[in-house]
Protein backbone atom coordinates (compact mmCIF):
# COMPACT_ATOMS: atom_id res chain seq x y z
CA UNK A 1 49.90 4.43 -37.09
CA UNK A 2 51.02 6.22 -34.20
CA UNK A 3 48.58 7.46 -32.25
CA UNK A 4 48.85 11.43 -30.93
CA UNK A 5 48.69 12.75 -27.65
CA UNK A 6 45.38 15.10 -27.75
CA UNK A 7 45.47 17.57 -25.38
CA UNK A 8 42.55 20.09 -26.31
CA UNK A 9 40.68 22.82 -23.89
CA UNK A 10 36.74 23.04 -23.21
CA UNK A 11 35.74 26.63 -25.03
CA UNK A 12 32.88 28.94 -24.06
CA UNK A 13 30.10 28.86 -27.29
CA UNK A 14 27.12 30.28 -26.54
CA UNK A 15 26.92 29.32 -22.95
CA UNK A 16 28.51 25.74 -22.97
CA UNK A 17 31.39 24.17 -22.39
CA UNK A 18 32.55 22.80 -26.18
CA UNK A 19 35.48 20.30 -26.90
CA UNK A 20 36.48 18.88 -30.08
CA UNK A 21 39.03 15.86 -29.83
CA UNK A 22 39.71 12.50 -32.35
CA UNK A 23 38.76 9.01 -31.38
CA UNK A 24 40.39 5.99 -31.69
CA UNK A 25 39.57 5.90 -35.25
CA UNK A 26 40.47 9.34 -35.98
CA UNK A 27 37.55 10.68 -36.54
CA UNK A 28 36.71 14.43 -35.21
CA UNK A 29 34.28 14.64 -32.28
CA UNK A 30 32.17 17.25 -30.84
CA UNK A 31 31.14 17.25 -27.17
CA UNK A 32 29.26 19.29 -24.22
CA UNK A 33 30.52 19.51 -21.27
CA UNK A 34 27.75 21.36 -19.68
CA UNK A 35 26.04 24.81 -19.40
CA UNK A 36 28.90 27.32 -18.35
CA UNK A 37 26.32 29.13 -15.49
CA UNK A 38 26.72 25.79 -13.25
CA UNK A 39 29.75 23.64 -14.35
CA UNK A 40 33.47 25.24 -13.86
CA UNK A 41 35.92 25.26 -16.23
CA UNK A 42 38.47 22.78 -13.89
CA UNK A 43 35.03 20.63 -13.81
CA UNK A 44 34.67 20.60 -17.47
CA UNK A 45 38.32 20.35 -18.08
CA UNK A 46 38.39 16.77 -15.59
CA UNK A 47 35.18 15.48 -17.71
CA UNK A 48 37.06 15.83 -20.70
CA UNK A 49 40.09 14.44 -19.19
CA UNK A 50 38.43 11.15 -18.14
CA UNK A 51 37.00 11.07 -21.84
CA UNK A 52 40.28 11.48 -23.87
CA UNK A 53 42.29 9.18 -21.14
CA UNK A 54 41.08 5.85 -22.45
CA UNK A 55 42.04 7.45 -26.13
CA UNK A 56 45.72 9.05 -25.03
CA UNK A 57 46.87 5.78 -23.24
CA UNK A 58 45.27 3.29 -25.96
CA UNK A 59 43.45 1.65 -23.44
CA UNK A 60 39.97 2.18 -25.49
CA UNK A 61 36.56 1.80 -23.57
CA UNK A 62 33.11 1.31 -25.49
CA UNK A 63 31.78 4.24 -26.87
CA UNK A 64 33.25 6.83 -25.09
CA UNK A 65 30.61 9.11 -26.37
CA UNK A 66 27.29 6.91 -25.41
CA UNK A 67 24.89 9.07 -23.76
CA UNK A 68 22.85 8.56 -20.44
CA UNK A 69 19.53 9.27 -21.91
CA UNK A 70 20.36 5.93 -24.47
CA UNK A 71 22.31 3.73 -22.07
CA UNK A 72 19.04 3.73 -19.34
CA UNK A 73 16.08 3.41 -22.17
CA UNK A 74 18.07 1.00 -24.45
CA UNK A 75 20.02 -1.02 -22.13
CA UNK A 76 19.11 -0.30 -18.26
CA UNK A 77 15.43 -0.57 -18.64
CA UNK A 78 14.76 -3.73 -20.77
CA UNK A 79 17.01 -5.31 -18.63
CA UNK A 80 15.94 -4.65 -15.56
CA UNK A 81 11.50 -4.76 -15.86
CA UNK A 82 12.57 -8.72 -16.51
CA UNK A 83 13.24 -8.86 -12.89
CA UNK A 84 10.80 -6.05 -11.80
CA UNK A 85 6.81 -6.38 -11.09
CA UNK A 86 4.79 -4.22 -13.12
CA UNK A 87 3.66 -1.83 -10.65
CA UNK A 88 7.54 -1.68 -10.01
CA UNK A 89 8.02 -0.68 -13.02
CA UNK A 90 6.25 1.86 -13.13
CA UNK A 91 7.51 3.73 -10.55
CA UNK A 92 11.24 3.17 -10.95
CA UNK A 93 10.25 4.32 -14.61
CA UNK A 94 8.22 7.43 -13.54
CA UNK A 95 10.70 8.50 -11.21
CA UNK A 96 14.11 7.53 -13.63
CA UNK A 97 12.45 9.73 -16.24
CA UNK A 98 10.92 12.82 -14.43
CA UNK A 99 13.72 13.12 -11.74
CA UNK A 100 17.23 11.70 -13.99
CA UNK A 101 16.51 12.17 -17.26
CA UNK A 102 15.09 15.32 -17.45
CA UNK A 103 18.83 16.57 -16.29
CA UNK A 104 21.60 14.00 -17.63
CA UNK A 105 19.22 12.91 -20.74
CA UNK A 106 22.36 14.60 -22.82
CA UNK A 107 25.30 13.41 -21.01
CA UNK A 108 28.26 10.89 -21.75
CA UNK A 109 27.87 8.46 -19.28
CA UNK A 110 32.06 8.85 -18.76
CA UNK A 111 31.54 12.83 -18.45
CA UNK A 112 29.50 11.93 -15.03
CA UNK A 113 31.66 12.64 -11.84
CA UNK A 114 30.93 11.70 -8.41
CA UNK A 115 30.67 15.62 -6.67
CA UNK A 116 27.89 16.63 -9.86
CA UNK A 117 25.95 13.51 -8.77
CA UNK A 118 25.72 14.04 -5.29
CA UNK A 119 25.05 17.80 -5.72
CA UNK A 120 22.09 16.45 -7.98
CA UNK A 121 20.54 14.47 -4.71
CA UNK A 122 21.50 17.84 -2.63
CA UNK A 123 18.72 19.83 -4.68
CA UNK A 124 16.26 17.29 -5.00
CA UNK A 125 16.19 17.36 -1.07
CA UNK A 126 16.59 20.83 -1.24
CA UNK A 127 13.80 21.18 -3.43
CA UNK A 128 11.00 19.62 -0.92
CA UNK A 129 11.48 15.68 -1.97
CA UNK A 130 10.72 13.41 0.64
CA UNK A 131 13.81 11.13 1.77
CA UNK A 132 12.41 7.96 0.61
CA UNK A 133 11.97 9.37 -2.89
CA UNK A 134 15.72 10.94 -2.63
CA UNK A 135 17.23 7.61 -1.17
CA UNK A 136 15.42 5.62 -3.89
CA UNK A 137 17.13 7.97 -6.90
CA UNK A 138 20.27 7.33 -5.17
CA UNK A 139 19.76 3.90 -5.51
CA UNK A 140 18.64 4.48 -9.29
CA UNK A 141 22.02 6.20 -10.16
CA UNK A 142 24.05 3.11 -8.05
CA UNK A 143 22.40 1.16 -10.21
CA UNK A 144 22.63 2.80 -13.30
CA UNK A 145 26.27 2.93 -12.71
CA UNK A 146 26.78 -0.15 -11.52
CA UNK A 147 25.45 -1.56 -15.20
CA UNK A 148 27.53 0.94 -17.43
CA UNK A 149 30.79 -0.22 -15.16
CA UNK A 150 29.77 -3.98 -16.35
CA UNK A 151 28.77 -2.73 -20.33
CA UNK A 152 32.52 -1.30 -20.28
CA UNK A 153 31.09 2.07 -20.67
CA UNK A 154 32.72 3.34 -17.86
CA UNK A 155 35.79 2.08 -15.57
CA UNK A 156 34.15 3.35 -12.15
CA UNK A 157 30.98 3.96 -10.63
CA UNK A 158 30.44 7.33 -10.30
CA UNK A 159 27.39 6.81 -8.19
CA UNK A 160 29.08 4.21 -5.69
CA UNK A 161 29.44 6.39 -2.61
CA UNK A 162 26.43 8.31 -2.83
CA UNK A 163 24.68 9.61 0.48
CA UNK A 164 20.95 10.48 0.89
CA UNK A 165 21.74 14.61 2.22
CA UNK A 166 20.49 15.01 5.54
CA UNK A 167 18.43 18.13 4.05
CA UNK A 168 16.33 15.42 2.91
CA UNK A 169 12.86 15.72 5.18
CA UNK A 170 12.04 12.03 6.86
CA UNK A 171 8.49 10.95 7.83
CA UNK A 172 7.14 11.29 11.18
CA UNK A 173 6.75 7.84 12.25
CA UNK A 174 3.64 8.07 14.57
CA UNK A 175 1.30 4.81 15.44
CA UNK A 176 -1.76 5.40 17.37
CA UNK A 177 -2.39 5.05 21.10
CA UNK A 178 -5.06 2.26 22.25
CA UNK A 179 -7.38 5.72 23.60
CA UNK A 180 -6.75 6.50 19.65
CA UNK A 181 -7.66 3.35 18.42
CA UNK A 182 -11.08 3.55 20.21
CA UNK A 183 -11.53 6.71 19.11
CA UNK A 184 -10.91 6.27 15.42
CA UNK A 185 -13.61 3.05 15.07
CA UNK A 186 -16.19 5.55 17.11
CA UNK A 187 -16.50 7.97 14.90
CA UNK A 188 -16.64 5.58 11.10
CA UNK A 189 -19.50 3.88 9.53
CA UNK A 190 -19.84 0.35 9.64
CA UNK A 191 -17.90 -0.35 6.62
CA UNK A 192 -14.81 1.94 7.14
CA UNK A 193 -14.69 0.46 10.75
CA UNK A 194 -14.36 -3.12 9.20
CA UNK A 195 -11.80 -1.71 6.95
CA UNK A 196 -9.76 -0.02 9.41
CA UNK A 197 -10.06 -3.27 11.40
CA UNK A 198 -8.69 -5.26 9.00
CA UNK A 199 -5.80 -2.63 9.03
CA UNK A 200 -5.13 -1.90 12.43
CA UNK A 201 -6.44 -5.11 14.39
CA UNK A 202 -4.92 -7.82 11.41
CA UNK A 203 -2.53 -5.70 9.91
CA UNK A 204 -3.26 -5.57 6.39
CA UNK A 205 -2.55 -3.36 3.64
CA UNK A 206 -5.42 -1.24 1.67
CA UNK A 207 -4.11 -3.01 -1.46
CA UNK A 208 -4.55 -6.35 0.36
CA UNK A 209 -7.97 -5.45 1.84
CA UNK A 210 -9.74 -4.29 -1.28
CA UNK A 211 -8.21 -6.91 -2.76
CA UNK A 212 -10.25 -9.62 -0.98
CA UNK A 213 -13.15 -11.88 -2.43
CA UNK A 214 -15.35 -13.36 -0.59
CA UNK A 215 -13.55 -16.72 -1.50
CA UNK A 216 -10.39 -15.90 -0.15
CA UNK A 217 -11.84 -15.75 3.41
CA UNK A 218 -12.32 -18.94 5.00
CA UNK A 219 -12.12 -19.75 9.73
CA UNK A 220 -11.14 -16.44 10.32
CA UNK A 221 -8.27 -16.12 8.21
CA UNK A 222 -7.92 -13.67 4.67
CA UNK A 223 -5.98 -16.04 1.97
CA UNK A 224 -4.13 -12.84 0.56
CA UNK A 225 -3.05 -13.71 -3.16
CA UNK A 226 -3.68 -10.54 -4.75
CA UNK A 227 -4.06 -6.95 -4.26
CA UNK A 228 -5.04 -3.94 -5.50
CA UNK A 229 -2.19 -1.27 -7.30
CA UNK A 230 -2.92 1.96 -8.49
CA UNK A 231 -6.65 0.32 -9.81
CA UNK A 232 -5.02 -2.55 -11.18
CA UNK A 233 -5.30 -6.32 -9.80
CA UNK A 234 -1.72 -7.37 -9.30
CA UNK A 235 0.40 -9.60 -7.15
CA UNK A 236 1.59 -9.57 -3.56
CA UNK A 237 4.29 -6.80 -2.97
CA UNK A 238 6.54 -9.17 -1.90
CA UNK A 239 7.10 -12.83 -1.60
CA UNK A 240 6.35 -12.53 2.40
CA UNK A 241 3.07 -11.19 1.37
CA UNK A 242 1.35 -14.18 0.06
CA UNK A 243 0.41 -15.86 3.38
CA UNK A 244 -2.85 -16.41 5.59
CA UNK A 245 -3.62 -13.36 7.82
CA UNK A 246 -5.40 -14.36 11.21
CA UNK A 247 -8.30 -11.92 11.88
CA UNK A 248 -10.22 -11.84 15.27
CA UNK A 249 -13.06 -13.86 16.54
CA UNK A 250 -15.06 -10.02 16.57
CA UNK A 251 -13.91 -8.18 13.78
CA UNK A 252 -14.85 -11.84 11.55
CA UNK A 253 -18.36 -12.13 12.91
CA UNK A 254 -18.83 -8.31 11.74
CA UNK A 255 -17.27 -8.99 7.91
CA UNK A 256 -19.62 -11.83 8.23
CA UNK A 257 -22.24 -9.74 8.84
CA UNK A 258 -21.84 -7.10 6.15
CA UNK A 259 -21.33 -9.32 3.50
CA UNK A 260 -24.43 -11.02 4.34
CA UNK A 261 -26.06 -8.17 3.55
CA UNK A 262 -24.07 -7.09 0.46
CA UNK A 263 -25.52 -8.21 -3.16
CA UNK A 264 -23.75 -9.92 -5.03
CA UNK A 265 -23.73 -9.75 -8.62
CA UNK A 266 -20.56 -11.92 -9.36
CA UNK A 267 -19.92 -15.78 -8.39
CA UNK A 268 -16.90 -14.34 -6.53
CA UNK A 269 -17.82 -10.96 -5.61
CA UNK A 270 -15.33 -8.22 -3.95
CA UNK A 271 -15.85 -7.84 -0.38
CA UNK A 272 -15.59 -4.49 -0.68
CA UNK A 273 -17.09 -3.37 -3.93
CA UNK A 274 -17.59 0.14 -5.47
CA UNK A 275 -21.01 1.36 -5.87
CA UNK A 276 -20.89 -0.31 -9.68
CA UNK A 277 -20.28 -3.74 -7.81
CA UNK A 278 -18.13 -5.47 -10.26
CA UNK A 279 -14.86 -3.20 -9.41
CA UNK A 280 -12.93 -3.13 -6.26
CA UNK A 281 -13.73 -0.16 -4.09
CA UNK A 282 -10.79 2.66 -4.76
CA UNK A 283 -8.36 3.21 -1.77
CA UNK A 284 -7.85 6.50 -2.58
CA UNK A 285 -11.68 7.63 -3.00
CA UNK A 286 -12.49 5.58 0.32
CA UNK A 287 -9.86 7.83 2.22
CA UNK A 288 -10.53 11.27 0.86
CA UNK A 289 -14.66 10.93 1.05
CA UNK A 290 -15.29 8.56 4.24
CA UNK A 291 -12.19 8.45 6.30
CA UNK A 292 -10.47 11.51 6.29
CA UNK A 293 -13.57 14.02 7.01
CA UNK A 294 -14.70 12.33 9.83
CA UNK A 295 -11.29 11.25 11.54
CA UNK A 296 -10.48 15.03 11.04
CA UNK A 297 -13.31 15.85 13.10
CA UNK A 298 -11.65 14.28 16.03
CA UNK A 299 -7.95 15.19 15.08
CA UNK A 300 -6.78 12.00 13.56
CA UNK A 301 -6.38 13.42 10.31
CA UNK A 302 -3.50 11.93 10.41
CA UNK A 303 -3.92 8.14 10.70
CA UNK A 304 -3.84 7.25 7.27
CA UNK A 305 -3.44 3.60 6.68
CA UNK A 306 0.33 3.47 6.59
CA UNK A 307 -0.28 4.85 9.97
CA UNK A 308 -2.91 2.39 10.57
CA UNK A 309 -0.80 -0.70 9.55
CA UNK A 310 2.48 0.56 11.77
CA UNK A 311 0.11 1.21 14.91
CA UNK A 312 -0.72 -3.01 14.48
CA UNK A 313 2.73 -3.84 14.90
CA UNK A 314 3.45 -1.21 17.59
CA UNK A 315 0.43 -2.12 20.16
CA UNK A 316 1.32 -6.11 19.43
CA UNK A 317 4.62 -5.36 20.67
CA UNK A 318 3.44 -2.99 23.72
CA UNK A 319 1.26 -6.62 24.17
CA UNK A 320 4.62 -8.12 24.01
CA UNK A 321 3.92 -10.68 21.74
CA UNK A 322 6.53 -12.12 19.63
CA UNK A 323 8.32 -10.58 16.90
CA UNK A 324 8.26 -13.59 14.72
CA UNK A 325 4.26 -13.89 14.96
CA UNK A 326 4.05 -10.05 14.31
CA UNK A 327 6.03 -10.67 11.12
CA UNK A 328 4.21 -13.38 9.79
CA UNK A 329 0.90 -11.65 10.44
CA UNK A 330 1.98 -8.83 8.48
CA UNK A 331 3.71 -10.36 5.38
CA UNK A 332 7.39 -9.65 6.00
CA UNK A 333 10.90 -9.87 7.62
CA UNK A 334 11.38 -9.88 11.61
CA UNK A 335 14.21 -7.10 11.11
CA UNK A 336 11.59 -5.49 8.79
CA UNK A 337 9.41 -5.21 11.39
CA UNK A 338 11.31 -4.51 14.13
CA UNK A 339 13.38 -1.75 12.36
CA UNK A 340 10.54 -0.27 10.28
CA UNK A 341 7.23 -0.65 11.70
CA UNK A 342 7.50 -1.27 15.26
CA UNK A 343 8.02 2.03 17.85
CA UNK A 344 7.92 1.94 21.43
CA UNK A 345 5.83 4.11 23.56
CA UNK A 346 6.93 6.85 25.91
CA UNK A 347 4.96 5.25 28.65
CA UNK A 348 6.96 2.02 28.27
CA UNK A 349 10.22 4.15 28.01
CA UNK A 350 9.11 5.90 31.37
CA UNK A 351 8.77 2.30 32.84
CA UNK A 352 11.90 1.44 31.19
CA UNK A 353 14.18 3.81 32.73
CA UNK A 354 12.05 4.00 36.42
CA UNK A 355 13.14 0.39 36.17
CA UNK A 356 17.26 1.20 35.53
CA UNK A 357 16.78 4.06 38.41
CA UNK A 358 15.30 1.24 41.04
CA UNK A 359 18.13 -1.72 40.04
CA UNK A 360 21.42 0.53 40.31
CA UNK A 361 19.69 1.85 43.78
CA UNK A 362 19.28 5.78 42.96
């Protein structure tokens, strides 16, 4: 049978764009193109163009009509937590669902053009997200895109050349000074100092920290082989994380100290239990009730233990020792840590470019 050129126009009903064309099998089909208050007619006309081309030149793709919502619960998700850890999962989930979903749930996954996806990242940074939450939906739709290209849902990527918009707000990077550092133990009790210790001096992450049994500490050194996500015991963040973290001669003789006097009610107890003693002290309750009120009293508000963990790397390097050692003591990449964590200070700057001035003579 031959097959007939369809050349139909999207109509206005009752505020969307509405086509009606024929598949490949001749049977009638309905479609949105989108609301009429944000998508224009040429942009509704070009969606519908890229659906009927694969029809018109007999060139058929699969399911010309499969929806976004269906492609990333049925065939993107399933997929993909095989490769990802559970508390990856959750967030690429939480975020796919609440941020993506909510707006293309609806949506052929052909219909999707490049300009609608990239003024979809413009208002989320528009709309207060931080960058690293706008660069990781980018990197969600690349992905999402990348997968219906290779189900034969779609011929291109859509998503491919996405940018993160520079409206997007990044984080102010600060590490604290080694005046700050002195500062921030004065003013803690004894166990948020060894805490923050193990944060700032060995360069440890809260999930790491409160992860730690007494078992897993052994000549000055934290086995880390587990940590603590969102109240749940799970693994490492990355493979780089699993390793031995060296912690000083001083800060050791002090966790000594407190767990000697800590009860223990387990074979392996926490190091750092909550007041029930059989669960792992909560990050987030630690911060809000014993950190935050009484660094705020002396301005450091601010040194939250992201901050904490960045100002290790940072104050090793003003030390100048090695990159490589930094890494390893920290659980990750030298680039990683050199492009990431470590920032040099304005006084070394100063001395930096003093130091230019002097050897070209001005």
């Amino acid at each position: 049978m031959r097959r007939r050129f369809q050349r139909p126009k999207p109509r206005n009903r009752g505020g969307y764009w509405i086509a009606q064309y024929r598949d490949l099998a001749g049977k009638k089909c309905k479609i949105s193109l989108g609301p009429v208050a944000s998508v224009k007619k040429y942009d509704a006309e070009a969606r519908l163009a890229q659906i009927l081309e694969p029809i018109n030149t007999g060139d058929p793709i699969r399911c010309p009509d499969f929806r976004f919502g269906p492609f990333v619960r049925q065939t993107y998700f399933p997929f993909y937590r095989r490769k990802w850890k559970d508390s990856t999962a959750a967030s690429n989930t939480e975020r796919v669902r609440f941020h993506l979903l909510n707006i293309l749930e609806n949506r052929p996954l052909i219909s999707l053009t490049r300009n609608e996806l990239q003024n979809l990242l413009d208002d989320k940074a528009k709309s207060g997200l931080s960058h690293s939450v706008v660069a990781h939906l980018r990197w969600d739709l690349r992905q999402i895109g990348r997968m219906a290209v290779n189900e034969g849902y779609i011929r291109q990527n859509p998503a491919e050349l996405l940018f993160v918009p520079k409206e997007a707000p990044r984080p102010d990077n600060r590490h604290m000074t080694f005046d700050d550092v002195k500062l921030f133990f004065s003013v803690l009790e004894p166990r948020e100092r060894i805490i923050g210790g193990l944060a700032i001096l060995a360069g440890m992450r809260p999930g790491e920290i409160l992860a730690l049994r007494r078992s897993t500490l052994d000549r000055k050194c934290a086995e880390i082989t587990q940590r603590i996500y969102r109240g749940q015991t799970d693994t490492p963040k990355t493979f780089n994380s699993r390793r031995r973290a060296a912690i000083g001669d001083g800060l050791f003789e002090t966790l000594r100290q407190w767990m000697e006097i800590q009860p223990t009610v387990e074979d392996d107890p926490w190091v750092f239990p909550s007041e029930k003693g059989v669960t792992p002290l909560s990050r987030d309750n630690c911060w809000r009730r014993h950190f935050f009120p009484k660094l705020k009293s002396v301005g450091l508000e601010w040194a939250n233990f992201q901050v904490m963990r960045r100002t290790h790397s940072c104050l090793l390097d003003e030390l100048g020792v090695d990159p490589q050692v930094r890494a390893d003591q920290m659980g990750h990449s030298v680039d990683v840590n050199q492009n990431r964590y470590t920032r040099s200070s304005m006084e070394r700057r100063q001395n930096a470019v003093n130091l230019l001035e002097k050897t070209v003579g001005i």
